[in-house]
Every structure is written in C-alpha cells, then in structure tokens.
Protein backbone atom coordinates (compact mmCIF):
# COMPACT_ATOMS: atom_id res chain seq x y z
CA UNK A 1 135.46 -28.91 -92.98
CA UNK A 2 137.41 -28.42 -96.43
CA UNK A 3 136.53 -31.65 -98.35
CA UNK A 4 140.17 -33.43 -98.95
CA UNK A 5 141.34 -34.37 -102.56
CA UNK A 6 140.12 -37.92 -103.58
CA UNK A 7 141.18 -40.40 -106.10
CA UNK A 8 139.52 -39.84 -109.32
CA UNK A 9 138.31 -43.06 -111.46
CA UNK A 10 140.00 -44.30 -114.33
CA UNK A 11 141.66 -47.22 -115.22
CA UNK A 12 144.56 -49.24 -113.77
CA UNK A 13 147.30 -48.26 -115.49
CA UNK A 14 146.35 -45.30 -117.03
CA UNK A 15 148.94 -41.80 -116.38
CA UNK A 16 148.12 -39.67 -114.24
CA UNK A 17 149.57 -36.55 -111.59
CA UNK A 18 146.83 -37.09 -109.17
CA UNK A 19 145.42 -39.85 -107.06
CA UNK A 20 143.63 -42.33 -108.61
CA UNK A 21 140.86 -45.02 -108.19
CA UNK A 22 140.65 -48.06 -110.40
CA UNK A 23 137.18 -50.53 -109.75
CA UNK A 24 136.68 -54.17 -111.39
CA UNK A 25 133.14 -53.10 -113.33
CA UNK A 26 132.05 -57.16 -112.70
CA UNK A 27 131.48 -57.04 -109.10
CA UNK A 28 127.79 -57.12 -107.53
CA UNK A 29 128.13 -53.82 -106.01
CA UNK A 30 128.33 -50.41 -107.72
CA UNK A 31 131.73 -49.85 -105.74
CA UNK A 32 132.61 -46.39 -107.69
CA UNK A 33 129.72 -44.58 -106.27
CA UNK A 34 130.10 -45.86 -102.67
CA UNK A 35 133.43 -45.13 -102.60
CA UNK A 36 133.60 -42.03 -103.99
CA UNK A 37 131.14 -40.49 -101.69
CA UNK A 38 132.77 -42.23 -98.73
CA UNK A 39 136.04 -40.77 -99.92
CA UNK A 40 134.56 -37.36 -99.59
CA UNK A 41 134.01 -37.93 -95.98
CA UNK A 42 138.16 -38.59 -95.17
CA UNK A 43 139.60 -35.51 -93.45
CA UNK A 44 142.88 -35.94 -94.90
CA UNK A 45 144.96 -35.27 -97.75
CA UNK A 46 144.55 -38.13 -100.42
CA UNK A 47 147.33 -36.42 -102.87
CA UNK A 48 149.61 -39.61 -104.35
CA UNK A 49 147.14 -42.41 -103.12
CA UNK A 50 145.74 -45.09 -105.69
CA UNK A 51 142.52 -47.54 -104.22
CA UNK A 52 142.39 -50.61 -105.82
CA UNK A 53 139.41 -52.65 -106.13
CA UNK A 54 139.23 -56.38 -106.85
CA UNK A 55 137.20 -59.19 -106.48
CA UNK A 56 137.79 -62.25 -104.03
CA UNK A 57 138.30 -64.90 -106.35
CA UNK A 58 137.49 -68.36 -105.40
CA UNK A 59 140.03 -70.22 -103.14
CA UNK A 60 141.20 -73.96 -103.44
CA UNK A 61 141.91 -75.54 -99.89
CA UNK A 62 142.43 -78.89 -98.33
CA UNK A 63 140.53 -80.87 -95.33
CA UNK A 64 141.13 -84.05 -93.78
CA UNK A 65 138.81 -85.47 -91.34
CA UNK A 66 141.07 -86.38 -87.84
CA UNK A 67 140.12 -87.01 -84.32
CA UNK A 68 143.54 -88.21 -83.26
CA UNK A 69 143.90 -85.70 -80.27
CA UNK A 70 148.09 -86.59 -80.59
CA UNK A 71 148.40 -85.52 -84.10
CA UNK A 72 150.72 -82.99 -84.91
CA UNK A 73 148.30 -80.06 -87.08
CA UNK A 74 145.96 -78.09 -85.70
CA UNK A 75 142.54 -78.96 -85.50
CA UNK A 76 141.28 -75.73 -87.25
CA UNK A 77 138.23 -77.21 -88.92
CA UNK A 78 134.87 -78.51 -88.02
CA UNK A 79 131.40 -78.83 -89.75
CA UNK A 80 130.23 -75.45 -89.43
CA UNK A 81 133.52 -73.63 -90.81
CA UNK A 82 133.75 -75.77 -93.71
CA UNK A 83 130.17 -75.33 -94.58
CA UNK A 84 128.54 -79.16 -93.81
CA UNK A 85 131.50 -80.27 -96.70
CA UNK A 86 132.86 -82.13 -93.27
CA UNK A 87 131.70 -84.40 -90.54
CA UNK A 88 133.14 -83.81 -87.53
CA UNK A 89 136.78 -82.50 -86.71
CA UNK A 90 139.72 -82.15 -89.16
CA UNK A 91 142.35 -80.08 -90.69
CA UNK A 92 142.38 -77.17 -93.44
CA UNK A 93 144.95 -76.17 -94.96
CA UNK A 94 146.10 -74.53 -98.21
CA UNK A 95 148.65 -76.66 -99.28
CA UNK A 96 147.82 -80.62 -99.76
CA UNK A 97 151.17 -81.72 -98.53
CA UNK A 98 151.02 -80.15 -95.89
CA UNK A 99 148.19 -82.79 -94.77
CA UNK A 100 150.45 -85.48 -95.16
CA UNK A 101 151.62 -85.27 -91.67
CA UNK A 102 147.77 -86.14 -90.34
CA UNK A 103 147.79 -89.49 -88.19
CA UNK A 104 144.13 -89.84 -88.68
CA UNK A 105 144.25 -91.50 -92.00
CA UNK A 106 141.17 -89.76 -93.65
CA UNK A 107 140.67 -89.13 -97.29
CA UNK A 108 142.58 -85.71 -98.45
CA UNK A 109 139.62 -83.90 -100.22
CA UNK A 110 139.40 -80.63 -102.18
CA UNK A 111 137.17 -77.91 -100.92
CA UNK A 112 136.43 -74.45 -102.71
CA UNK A 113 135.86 -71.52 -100.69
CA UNK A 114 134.27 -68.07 -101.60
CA UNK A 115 134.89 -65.38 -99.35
CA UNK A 116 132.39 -63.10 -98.20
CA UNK A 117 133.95 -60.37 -96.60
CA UNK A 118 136.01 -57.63 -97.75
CA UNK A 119 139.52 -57.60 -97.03
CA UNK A 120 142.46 -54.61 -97.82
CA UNK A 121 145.80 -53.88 -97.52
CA UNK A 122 147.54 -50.76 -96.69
CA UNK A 123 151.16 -49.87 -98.93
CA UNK A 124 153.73 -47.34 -97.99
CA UNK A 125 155.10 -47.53 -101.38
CA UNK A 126 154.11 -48.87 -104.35
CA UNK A 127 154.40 -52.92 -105.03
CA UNK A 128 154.33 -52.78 -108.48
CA UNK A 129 154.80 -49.23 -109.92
CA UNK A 130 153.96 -50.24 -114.03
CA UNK A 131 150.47 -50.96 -113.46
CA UNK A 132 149.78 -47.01 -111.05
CA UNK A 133 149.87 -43.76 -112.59
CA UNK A 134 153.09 -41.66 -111.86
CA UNK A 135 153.17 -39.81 -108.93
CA UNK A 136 151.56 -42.25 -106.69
CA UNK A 137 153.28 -42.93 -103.29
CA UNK A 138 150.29 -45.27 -101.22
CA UNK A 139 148.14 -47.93 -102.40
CA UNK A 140 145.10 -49.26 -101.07
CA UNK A 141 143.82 -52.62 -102.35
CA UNK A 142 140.55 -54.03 -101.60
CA UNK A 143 139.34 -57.24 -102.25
CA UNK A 144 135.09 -57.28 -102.64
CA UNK A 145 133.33 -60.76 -102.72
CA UNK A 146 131.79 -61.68 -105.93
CA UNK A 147 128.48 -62.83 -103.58
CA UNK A 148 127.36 -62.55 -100.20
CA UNK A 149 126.27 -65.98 -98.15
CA UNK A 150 122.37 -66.02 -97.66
CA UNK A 151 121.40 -64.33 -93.44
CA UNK A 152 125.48 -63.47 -93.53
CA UNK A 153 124.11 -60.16 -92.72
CA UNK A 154 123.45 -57.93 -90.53
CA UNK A 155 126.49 -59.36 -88.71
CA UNK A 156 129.32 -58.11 -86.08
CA UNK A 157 133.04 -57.99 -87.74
CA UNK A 158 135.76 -58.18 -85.71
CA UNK A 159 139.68 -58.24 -86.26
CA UNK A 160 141.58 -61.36 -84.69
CA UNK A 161 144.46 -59.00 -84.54
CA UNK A 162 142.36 -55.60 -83.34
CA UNK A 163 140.19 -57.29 -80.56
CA UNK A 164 139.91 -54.36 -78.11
CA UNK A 165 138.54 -52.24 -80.59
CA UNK A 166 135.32 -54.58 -79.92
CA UNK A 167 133.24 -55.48 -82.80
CA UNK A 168 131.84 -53.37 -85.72
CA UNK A 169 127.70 -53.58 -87.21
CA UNK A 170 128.06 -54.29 -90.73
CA UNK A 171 124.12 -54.33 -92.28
CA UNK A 172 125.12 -54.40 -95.97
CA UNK A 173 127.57 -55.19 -98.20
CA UNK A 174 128.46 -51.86 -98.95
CA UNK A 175 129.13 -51.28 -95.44
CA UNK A 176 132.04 -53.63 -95.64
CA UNK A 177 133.31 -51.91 -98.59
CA UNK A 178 133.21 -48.41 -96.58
CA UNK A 179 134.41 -50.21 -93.41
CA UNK A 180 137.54 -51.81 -94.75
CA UNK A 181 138.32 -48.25 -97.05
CA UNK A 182 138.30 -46.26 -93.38
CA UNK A 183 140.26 -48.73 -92.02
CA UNK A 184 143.18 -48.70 -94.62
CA UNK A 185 143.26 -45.36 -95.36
CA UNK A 186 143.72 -44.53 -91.71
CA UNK A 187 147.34 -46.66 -92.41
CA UNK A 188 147.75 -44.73 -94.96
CA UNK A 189 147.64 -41.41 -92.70
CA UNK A 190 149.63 -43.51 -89.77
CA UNK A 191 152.68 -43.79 -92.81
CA UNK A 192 152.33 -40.20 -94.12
CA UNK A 193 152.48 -38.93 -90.57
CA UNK A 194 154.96 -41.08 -88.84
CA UNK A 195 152.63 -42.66 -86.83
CA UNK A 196 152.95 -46.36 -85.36
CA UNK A 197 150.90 -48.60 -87.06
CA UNK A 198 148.19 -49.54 -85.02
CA UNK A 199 145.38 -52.05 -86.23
CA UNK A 200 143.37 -51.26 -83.42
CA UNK A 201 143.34 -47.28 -84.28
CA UNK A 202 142.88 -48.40 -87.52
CA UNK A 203 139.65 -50.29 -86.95
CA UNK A 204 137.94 -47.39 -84.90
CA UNK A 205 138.65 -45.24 -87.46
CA UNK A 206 137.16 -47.43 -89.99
CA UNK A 207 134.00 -48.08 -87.88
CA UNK A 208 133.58 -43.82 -87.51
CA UNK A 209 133.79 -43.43 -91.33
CA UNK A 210 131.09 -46.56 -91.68
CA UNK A 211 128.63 -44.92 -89.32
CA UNK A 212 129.15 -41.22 -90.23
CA UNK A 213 128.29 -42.80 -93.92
CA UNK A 214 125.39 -44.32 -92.53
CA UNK A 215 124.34 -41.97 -90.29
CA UNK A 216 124.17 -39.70 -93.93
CA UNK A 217 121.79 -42.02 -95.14
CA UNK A 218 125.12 -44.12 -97.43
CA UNK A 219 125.64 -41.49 -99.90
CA UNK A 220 126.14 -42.54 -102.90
CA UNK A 221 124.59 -46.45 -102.21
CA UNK A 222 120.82 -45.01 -102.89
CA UNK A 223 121.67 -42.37 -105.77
C-alpha cells in the first residue's frame, strides 16, 4: 500500500503548502513520534489537513449535594464521579447559577476536574484560518491530558453517542492518542468524500488504526 502524505511538524502558525502538524512540547507524552508513525498507517490522502494537539486544561465545575427526588436538575452526580469530593447524590454543573434552581438547600461548592482521556474534533473548514498555514482545508484538534488517574488503565472506552460500535481496549495513554487520531481523521475522509457522518463508522475505524498500531508493536512509542 502507497504510504499517504502526512502532516509534517512545525509550529502553529507557521506558512506552509502542505499539511501540517503542530504538538504542545509540555505534555507527558512524546505525541510527535506517536503520531507521526500512526499517521503513516492512514490509507488516505492527508493533502490540506492540519492536527492540532493540546492539552486538557483543568476544568472549574459546580456540585450541590440534593436528595430531593422532586427537584427540577438532574441528578448527574454521586460520590464516585466526583471523586469522594461528595457524599451522596447531587448536581454538577458548569455554571453556578445554574444550581440555583436546587430545592435541596446544600452548600454550592467548587470542584476542579482534570480530564483523563483524550478528546478531538473533526473540521470541514477551518475555524480560525490566522493561526493554520495556507492551503489547509480540515483540522483535527486533539486535546491530551496533562496526567493520567492512577489503575485508569487498561480500561474499555466507549462513545455515549457510538454505542453499537461496542467498546474499544485502551492499555496506554498513547493508545488514546492513536485511538481518538483514527477516529477523527476518518471524519475527515467522511467530508472529503461526501460521506454521512457517522460516529459509529468513525469509532471502528479508530479502533482498526489503534490495533493495527499495536499489533506493529506502537511504532514510534518505543523508538
């Protein structure tokens, strides 16, 4: 199989005909190298594509203890999901006002969460052309956690929105990295060709790039 052009590295903003790959050189990964040699494993043309990598910063949310089974938000919280910061049931939310309609009457506390799984996005078009080289026409973001929680992994990922696709190993961090890539750059190849956007076609193909990497012994992880 001809190998398919890849983004090259540089940085973000820099000029350029090609595609292009700009990496956040603070994360606890070596992302370039994974990347890269997952990047030689996509079938497809990558002409006019830019992958951006970030890191997940840290998020401020808000949680309100509540057993009032009448009250009006959703009991989306409990003890495990908020990391023993809570005691029982409550609310979480992003926005503190938006806990102002609780009928429990608990305390409104801060929380701060990390995540610890990568997340991307998919662009058909370009968000914010000044900071890509000309020529590009897709984007890829991904967002990389700056840490990974202690026996998170080896762990089964699955998409709320790709369920049928059934869950997907991930043993390292790096696998998430390769993982989330496949996945987004399979969009990318659904906008190119016209195709309907389909998360759950999007997740197998992300799980075959992650285990044809591994299955090679995750090129470029080891090197």
């Amino acid at each position: 199989m001809a190998r398919a052009p890849r983004p090259s590295i540089g940085s973000a903003g820099r000029s350029s005909a090609g595609p292009h790959l700009s990496v956040v050189h603070t994360l606890p990964v070596d992302v370039d190298r994974v990347v890269e040699a997952a990047l030689d494993m996509i079938p497809f043309d990558l002409t006019g594509v830019a992958i951006n990598v970030k890191r997940h910063g840290v998020k401020r949310v808000w949680f309100t203890q509540c057993w009032r089974p009448d009250c009006p938000l959703r009991h989306n919280a409990d003890e495990s999901y908020v990391e023993g910061a809570a005691v029982g049931p409550g609310h979480l939310y992003r926005r503190k006002r938006d806990l102002e309609l609780c009928r429990g009457g608990s305390r409104i506390v801060p929380l701060d969460r990390t995540r610890y799984w990568v997340s991307g996005r998919a662009y058909d078009g370009v968000p914010f052309p000044k900071s890509l080289p000309v020529g590009t026409r897709y984007l890829v973001t991904l967002k990389v956690p700056q840490v990974v929680a202690e026996g998170q992994l080896p762990a089964e990922r699955t998409y709320h929105r790709a369920k049928t696709a059934g869950p997907t190993i991930i043993a390292l961090p790096e696998d998430d990295i390769v993982f989330v890539l496949g996945h987004e750059l399979r969009h990318i190849q659904q906008f190119r060709d016209g195709l309907p956007r389909s998360e759950v076609d999007a997740e197998l193909a992300g799980r075959d790039l992650l285990y044809r990497w591994v299955d090679a012994e995750r090129p470029g992880l080891w090197t």
